[in-house]
Protein backbone atom coordinates (compact mmCIF):
# COMPACT_ATOMS: atom_id res chain seq x y z
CA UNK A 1 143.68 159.10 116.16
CA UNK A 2 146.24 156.06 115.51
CA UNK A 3 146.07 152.98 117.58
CA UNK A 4 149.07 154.61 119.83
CA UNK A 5 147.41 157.57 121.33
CA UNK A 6 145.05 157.24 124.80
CA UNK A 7 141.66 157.36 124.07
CA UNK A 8 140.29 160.09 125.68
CA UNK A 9 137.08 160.26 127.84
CA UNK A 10 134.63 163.57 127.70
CA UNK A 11 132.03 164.31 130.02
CA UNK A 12 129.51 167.37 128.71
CA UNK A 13 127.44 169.39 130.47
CA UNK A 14 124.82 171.66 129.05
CA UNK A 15 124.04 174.82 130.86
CA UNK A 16 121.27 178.16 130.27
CA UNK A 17 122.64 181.40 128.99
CA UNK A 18 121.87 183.85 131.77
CA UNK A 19 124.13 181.11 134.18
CA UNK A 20 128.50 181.99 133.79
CA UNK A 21 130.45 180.16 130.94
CA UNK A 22 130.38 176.42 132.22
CA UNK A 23 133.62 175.07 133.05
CA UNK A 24 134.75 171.86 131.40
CA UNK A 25 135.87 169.09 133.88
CA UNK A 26 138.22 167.10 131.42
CA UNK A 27 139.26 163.82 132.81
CA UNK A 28 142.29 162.57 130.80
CA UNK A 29 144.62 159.06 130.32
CA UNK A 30 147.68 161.74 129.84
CA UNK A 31 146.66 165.04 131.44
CA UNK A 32 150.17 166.40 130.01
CA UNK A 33 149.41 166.34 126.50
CA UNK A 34 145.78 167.50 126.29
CA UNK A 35 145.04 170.93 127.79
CA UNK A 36 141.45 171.57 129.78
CA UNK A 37 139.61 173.90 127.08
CA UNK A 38 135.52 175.45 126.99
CA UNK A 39 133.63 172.81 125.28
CA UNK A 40 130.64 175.02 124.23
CA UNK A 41 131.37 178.18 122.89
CA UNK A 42 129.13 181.23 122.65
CA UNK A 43 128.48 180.45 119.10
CA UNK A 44 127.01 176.72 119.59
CA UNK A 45 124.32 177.91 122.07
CA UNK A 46 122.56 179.55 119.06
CA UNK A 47 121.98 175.82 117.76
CA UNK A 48 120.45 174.45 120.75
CA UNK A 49 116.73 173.95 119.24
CA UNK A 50 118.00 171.84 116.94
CA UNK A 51 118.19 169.12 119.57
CA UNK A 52 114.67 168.00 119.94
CA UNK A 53 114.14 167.57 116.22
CA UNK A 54 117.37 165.72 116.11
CA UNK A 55 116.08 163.47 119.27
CA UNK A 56 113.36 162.56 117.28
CA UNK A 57 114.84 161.90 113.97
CA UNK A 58 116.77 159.20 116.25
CA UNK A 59 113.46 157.63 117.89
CA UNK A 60 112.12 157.58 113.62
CA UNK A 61 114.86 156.01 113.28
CA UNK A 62 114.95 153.44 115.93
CA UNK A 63 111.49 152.50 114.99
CA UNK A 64 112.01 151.93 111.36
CA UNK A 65 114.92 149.88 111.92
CA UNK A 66 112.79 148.13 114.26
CA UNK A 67 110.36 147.83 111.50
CA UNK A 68 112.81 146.95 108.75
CA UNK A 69 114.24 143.92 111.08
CA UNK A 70 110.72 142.87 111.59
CA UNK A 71 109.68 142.85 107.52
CA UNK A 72 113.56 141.13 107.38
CA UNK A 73 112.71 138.31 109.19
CA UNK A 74 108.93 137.34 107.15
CA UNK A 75 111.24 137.97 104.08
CA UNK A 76 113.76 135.88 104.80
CA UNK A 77 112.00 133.10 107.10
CA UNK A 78 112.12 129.88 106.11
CA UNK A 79 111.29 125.97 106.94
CA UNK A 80 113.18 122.98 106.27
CA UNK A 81 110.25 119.59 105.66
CA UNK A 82 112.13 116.09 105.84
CA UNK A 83 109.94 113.40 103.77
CA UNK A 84 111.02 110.17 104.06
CA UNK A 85 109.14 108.29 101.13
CA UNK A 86 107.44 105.07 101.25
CA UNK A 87 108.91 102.07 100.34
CA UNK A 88 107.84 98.59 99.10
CA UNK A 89 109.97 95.37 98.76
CA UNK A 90 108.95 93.46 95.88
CA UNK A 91 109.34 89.99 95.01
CA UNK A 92 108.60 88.39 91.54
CA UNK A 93 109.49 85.33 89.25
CA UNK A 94 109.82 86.93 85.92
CA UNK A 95 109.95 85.39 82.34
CA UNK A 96 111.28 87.28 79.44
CA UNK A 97 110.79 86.60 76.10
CA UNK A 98 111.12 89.61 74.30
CA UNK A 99 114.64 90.69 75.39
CA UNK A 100 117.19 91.17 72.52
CA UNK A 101 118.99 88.04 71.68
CA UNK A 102 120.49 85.71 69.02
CA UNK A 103 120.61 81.81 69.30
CA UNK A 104 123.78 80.23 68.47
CA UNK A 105 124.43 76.97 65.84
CA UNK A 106 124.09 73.92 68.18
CA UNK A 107 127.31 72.62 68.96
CA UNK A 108 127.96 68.55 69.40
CA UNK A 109 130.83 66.64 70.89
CA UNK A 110 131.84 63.06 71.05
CA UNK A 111 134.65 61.06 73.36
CA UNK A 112 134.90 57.48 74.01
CA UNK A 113 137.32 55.84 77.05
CA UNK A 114 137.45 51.79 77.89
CA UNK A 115 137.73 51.55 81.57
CA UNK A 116 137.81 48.21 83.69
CA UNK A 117 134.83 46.64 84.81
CA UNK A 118 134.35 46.53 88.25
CA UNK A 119 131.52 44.54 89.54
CA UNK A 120 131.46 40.93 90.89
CA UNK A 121 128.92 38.95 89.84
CA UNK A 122 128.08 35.15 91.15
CA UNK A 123 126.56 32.19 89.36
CA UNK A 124 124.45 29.82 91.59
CA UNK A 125 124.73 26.35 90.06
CA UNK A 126 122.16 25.31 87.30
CA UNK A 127 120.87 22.44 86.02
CA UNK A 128 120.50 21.57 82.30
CA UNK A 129 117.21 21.28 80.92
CA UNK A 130 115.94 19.73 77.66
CA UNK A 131 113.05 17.28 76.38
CA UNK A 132 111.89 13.95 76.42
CA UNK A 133 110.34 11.61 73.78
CA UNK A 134 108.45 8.82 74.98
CA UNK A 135 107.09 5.90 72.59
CA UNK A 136 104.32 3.50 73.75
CA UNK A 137 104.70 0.18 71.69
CA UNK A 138 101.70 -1.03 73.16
CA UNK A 139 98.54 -0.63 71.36
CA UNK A 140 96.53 0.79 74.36
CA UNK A 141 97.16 4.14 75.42
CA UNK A 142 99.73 4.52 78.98
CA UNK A 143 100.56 6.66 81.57
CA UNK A 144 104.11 8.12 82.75
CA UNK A 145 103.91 10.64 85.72
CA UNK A 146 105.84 13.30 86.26
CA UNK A 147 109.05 12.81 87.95
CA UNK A 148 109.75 9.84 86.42
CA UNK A 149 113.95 8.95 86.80
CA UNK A 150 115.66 8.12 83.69
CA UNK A 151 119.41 7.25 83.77
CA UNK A 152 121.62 8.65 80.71
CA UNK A 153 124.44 6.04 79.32
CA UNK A 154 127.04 8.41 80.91
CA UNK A 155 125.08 8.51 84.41
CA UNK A 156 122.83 11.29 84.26
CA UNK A 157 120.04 11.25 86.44
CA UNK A 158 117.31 12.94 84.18
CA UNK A 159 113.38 13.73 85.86
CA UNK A 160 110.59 14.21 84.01
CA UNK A 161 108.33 17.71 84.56
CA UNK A 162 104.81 16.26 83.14
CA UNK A 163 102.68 13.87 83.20
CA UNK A 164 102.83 11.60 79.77
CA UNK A 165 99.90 10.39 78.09
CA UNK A 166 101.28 8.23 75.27
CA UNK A 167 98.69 6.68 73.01
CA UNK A 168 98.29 3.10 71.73
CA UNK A 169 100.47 2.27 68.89
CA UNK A 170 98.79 1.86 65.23
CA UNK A 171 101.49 -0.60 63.74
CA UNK A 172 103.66 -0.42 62.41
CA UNK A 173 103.92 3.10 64.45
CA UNK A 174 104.04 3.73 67.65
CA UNK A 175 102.13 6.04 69.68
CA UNK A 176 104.50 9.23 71.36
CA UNK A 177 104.77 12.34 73.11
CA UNK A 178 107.18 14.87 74.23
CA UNK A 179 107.57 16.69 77.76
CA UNK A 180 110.11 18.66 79.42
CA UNK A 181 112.55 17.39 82.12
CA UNK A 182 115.93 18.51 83.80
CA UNK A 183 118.71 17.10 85.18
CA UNK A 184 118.93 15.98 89.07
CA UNK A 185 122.23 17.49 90.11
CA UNK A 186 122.75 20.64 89.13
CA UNK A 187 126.10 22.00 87.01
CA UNK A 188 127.78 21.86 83.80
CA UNK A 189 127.92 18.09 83.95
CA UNK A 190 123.95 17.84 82.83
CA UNK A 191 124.80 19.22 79.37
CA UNK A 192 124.61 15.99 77.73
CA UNK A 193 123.79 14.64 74.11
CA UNK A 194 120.74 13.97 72.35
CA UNK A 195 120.41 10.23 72.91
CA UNK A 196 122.28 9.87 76.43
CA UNK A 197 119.02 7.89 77.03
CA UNK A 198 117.96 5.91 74.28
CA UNK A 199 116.15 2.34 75.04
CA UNK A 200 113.42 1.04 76.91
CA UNK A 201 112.26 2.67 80.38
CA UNK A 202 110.13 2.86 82.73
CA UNK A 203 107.83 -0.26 82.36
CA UNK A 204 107.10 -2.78 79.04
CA UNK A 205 106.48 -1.80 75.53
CA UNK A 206 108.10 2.09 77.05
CA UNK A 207 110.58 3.64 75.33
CA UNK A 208 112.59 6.99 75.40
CA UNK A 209 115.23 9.27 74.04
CA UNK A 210 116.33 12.85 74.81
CA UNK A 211 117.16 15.42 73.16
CA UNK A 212 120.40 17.43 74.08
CA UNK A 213 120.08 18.95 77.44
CA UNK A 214 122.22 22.40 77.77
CA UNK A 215 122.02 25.46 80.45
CA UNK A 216 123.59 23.46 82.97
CA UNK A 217 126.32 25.73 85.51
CA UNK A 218 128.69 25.44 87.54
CA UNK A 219 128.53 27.93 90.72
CA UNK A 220 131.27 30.74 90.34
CA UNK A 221 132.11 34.07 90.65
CA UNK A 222 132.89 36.42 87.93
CA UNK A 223 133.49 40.34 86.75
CA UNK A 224 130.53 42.18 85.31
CA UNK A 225 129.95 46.22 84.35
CA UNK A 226 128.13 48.06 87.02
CA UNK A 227 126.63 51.50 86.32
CA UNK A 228 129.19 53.41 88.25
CA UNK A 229 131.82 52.23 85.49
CA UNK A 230 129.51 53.35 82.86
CA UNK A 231 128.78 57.07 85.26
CA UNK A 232 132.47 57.16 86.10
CA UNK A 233 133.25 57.72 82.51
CA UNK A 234 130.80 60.06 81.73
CA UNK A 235 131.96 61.86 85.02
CA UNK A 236 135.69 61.90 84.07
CA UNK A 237 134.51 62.94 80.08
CA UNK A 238 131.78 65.63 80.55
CA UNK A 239 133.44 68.48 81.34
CA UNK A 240 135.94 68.50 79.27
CA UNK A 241 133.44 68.42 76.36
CA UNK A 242 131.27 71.11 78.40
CA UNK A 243 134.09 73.56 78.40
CA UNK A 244 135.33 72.84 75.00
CA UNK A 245 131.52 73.88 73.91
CA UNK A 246 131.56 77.09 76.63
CA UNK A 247 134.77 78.34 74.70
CA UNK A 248 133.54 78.13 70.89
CA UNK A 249 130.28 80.03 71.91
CA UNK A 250 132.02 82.56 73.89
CA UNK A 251 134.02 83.41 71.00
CA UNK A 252 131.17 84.18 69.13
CA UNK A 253 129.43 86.83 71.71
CA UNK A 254 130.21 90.50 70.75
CA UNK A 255 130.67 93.82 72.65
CA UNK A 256 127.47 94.27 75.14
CA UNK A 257 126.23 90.53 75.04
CA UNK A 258 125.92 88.37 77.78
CA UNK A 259 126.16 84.83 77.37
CA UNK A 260 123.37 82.73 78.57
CA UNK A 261 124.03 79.30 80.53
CA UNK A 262 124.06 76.17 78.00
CA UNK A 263 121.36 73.95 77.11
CA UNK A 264 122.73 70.61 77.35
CA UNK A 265 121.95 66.87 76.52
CA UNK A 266 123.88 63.71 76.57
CA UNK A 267 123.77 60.76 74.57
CA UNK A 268 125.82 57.83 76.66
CA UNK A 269 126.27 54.67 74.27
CA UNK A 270 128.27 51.63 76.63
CA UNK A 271 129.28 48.71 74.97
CA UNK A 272 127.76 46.48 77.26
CA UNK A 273 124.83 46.45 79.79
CA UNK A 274 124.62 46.84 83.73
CA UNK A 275 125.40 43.18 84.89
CA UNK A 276 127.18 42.01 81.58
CA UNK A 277 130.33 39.69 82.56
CA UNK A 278 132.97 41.58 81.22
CA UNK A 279 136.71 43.00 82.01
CA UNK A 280 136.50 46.25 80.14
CA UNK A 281 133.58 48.52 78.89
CA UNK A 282 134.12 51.15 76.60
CA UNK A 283 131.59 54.40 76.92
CA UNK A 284 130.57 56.78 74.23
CA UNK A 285 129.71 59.98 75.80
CA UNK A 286 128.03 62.33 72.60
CA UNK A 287 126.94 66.08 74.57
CA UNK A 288 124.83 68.41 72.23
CA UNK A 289 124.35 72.00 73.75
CA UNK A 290 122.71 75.44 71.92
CA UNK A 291 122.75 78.60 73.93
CA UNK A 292 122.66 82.29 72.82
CA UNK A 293 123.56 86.29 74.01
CA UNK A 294 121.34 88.77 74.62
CA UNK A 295 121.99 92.16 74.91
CA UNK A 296 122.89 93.15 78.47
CA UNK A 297 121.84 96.88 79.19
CA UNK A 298 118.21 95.51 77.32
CA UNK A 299 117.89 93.21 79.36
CA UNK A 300 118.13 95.33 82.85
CA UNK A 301 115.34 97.38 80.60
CA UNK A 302 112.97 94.42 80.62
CA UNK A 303 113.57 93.66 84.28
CA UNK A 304 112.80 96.92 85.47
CA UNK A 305 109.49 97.76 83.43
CA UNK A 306 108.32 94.47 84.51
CA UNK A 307 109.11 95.45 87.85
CA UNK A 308 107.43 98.40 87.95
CA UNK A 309 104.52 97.06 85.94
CA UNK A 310 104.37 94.18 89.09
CA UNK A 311 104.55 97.08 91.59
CA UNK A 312 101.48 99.02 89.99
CA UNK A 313 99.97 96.02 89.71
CA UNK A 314 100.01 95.59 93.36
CA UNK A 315 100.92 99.04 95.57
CA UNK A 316 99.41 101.24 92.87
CA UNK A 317 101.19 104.02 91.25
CA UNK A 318 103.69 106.64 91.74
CA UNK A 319 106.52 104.27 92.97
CA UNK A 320 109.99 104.06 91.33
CA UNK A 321 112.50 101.30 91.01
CA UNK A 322 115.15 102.24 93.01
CA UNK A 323 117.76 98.96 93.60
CA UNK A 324 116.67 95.34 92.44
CA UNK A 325 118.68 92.12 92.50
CA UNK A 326 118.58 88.87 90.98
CA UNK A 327 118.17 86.01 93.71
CA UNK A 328 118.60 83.20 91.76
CA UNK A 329 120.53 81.85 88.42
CA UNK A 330 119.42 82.46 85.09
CA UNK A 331 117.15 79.66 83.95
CA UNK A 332 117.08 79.52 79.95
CA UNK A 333 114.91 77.93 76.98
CA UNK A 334 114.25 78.13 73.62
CA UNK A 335 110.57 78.46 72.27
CA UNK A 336 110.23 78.95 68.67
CA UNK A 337 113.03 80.08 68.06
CA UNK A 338 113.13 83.02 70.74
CA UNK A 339 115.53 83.02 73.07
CA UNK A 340 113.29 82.99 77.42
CA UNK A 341 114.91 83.74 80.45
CA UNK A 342 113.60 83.03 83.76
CA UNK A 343 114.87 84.30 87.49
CA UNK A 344 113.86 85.15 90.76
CA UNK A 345 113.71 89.07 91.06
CA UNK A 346 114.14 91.25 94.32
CA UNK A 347 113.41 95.43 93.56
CA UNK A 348 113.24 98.19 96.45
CA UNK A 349 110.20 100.63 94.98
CA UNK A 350 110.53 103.94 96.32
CA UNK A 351 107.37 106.69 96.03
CA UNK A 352 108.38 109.80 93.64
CA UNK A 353 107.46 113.05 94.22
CA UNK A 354 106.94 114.78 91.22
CA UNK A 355 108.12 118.76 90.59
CA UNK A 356 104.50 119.49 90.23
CA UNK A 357 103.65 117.76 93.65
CA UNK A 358 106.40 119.70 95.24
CA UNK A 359 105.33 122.99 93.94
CA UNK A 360 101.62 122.53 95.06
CA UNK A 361 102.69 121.07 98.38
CA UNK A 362 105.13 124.46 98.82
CA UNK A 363 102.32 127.00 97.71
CA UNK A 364 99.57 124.86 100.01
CA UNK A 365 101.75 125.56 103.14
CA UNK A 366 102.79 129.34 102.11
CA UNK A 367 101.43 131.26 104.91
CA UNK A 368 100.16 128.84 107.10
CA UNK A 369 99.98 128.29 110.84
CA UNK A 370 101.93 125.44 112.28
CA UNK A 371 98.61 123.45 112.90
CA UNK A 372 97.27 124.03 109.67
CA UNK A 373 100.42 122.65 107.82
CA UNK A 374 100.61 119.99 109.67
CA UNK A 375 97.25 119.04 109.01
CA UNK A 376 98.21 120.01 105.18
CA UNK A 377 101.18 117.62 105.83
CA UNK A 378 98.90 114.70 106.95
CA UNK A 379 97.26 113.95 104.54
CA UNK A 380 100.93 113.97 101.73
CA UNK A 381 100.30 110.72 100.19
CA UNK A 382 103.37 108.73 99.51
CA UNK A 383 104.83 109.48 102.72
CA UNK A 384 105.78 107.45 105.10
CA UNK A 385 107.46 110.07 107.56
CA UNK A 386 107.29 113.98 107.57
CA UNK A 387 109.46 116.02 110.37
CA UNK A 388 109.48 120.08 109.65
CA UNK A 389 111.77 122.55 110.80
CA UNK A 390 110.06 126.38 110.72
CA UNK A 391 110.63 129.13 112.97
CA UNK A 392 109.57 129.93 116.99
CA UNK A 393 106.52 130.08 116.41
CA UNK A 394 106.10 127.60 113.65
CA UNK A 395 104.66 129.09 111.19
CA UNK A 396 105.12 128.90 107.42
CA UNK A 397 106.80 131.41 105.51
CA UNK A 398 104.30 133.26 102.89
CA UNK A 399 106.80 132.93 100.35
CA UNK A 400 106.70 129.50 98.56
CA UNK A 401 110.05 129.30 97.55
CA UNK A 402 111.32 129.39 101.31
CA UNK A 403 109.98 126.06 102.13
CA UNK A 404 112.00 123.52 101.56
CA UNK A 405 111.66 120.06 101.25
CA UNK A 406 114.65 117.23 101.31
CA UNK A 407 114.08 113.83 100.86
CA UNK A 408 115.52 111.29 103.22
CA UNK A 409 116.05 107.45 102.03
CA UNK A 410 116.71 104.47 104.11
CA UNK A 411 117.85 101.38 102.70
């Protein structure tokens, strides 16, 4: 029948033999096409015990498909178990000494620069200082105390700092003795001769004579070096020398090499000293630096063993590396002749579930009721959280490979 012809409706009606030939009450859409016609002939009533088997063979079949559906569903059940791992942050300082490396050729620089000096210094006024020689003509021994005035020839007022014993005089010599003594006004004016004072002094058969008196200064002020003018040099000269150095070792690194940070020192030679009066001072800055390469993708290797050898060390096993990060900069040194790098490392360990876990854990749960997998599920080491998705009535299916198990990660 196409799609354009009414669809037709048919009542039937089944009636005994001894009864007249039913009548067939034929509703139709179109009564003027379709003509009203016997729907059971004579020769169909001769089949009529086949109905009962046939009403049967329908109820078989009912209940097989019933049965099928039912052996369907435990064949094709499954459950869904969400593990989300345990995780450990893990913090550790680690040294490596053994990563693959090559030290370069140390590398030395040297630039000098004169800059002005800068300071201001002040001189306090000084007075000169020098000796005395007293003679004692007398031949008992006498007695000069200290602070004793003596007057130069050119007016220098001269004061002795000890006390003088001189001894008596053996003639023809005279007894004598030396002590210190400085001028009274201070300045460059004290500097005088050796014999400004020359004569007798102080009382009879005395005499004395000086020697020449110096260190004597006038106040003033004056320029001097400070240390900023010897640091602003080295400031200003540095880094040019620094990068110079960078750029001839990073010529020398090849594909896969990393360059480590330099290992510097400096040598600063100044002409003259904090506090010198000077105008100028010229600086010698000299910077000597070694560093060396090591392999990169080696050296991620070293970090993450030791990583994982830290995390055993303190979780226990069965955790994985799964992100790390370095938290602070490369520290660097050389130790007999092996290149050792030092930094702060930060690693996210992660507990792995290994295929033979997995298979165990799926063939533990085959079969099971949903309170005996979850108590199955309980005790999953590793795990930090476990949410399962199984049928109605929560049961496990009884074959293995329809439990699943997805693993969920947070960061």
């Amino acid at each position: 029948m196409s799609k354009a012809e009414p669809v037709e409706t048919i009542h039937v009606y089944i009636v005994k033999e001894a009864e007249e030939q039913a009548v067939v009450d034929s509703s139709l859409r179109n009564p003027a096409k379709i003509a009203t016609q016997p729907l059971v002939s004579q020769s169909q009533y001769t089949h009529m015990p086949l109905v009962p088997y046939l009403i049967m063979a329908a109820h078989l079949l009912i209940v097989l498909f019933a049965l099928f559906a039912q052996l369907y569903l435990i064949l094709t059940a499954t459950a869904t178990i969400t593990i989300m791992p345990k995780s450990y942050h893990l913090t550790a300082h680690l040294t490596l000494s053994h990563v693959q490396s090559r030290i370069f050729q140390p590398v030395t620089l040297t630039k000098t620069k004169t800059v002005p000096a800068t300071g201001t210094g002040h001189q306090d006024a000084t007075a000169a200082t020098g000796t005395i020689t007293l003679y004692n003509a007398a031949t008992q021994e006498q007695t000069i105390d200290a602070g004793t005035l003596l007057i130069g020839s050119d007016g220098a007022h001269i004061v002795t700092d000890q006390i003088a014993y001189i001894p008596g005089a053996t003639p023809p010599i005279e007894g004598q003795i030396t002590v210190s003594a400085h001028t009274v006004n201070k300045g460059a004016a004290g500097n005088i001769n050796a014999g400004d004072i020359s004569g007798a002094c102080c009382r009879e058969n005395i005499f004395a004579y000086n020697s020449a008196f110096s260190g004597g200064q006038d106040e003033r002020n004056y320029t001097m070096v400070t240390q900023h003018d010897i640091t602003s040099v080295v400031s200003s000269v540095a880094p040019t020398l620094t990068q110079r150095i960078q750029t001839s070792f990073q010529q020398q690194i090849r594909p896969g090499e990393t360059l480590t940070p330099n290992l510097c020192s400096q040598n600063v030679s100044p002409d003259r000293s904090v506090g010198d009066e000077a105008t100028q001072v010229t600086v010698t800055v000299a910077e000597l630096c070694v560093a060396g390469a090591y392999t990169t993708t080696d050296l991620h290797a070293k970090v993450q063993q030791a990583l994982a050898q830290q995390a055993e060390q303190r979780i226990g096993k069965g955790y994985l590396l799964s992100s790390y990060s370095q938290t602070t900069p490369m520290k660097t040194n050389i130790q007999r002749g092996r290149l050792v790098m030092s930094a702060i490392y930060q690693g996210t360990m992660i507990y792995h579930f290994s295929t033979h876990d997995l298979i165990t854990l799926r063939q533990q749960l085959a079969g099971k009721s949903k309170a005996q997998g979850i108590a199955i599920l309980s005790h999953v080491s590793g795990a930090a959280h476990i949410t399962v998705q199984a049928e109605k009535n929560g049961a496990f299916p009884s074959d293995p490979t329809h439990i699943h198990i997805v693993f969920l990660h947070v960061s």
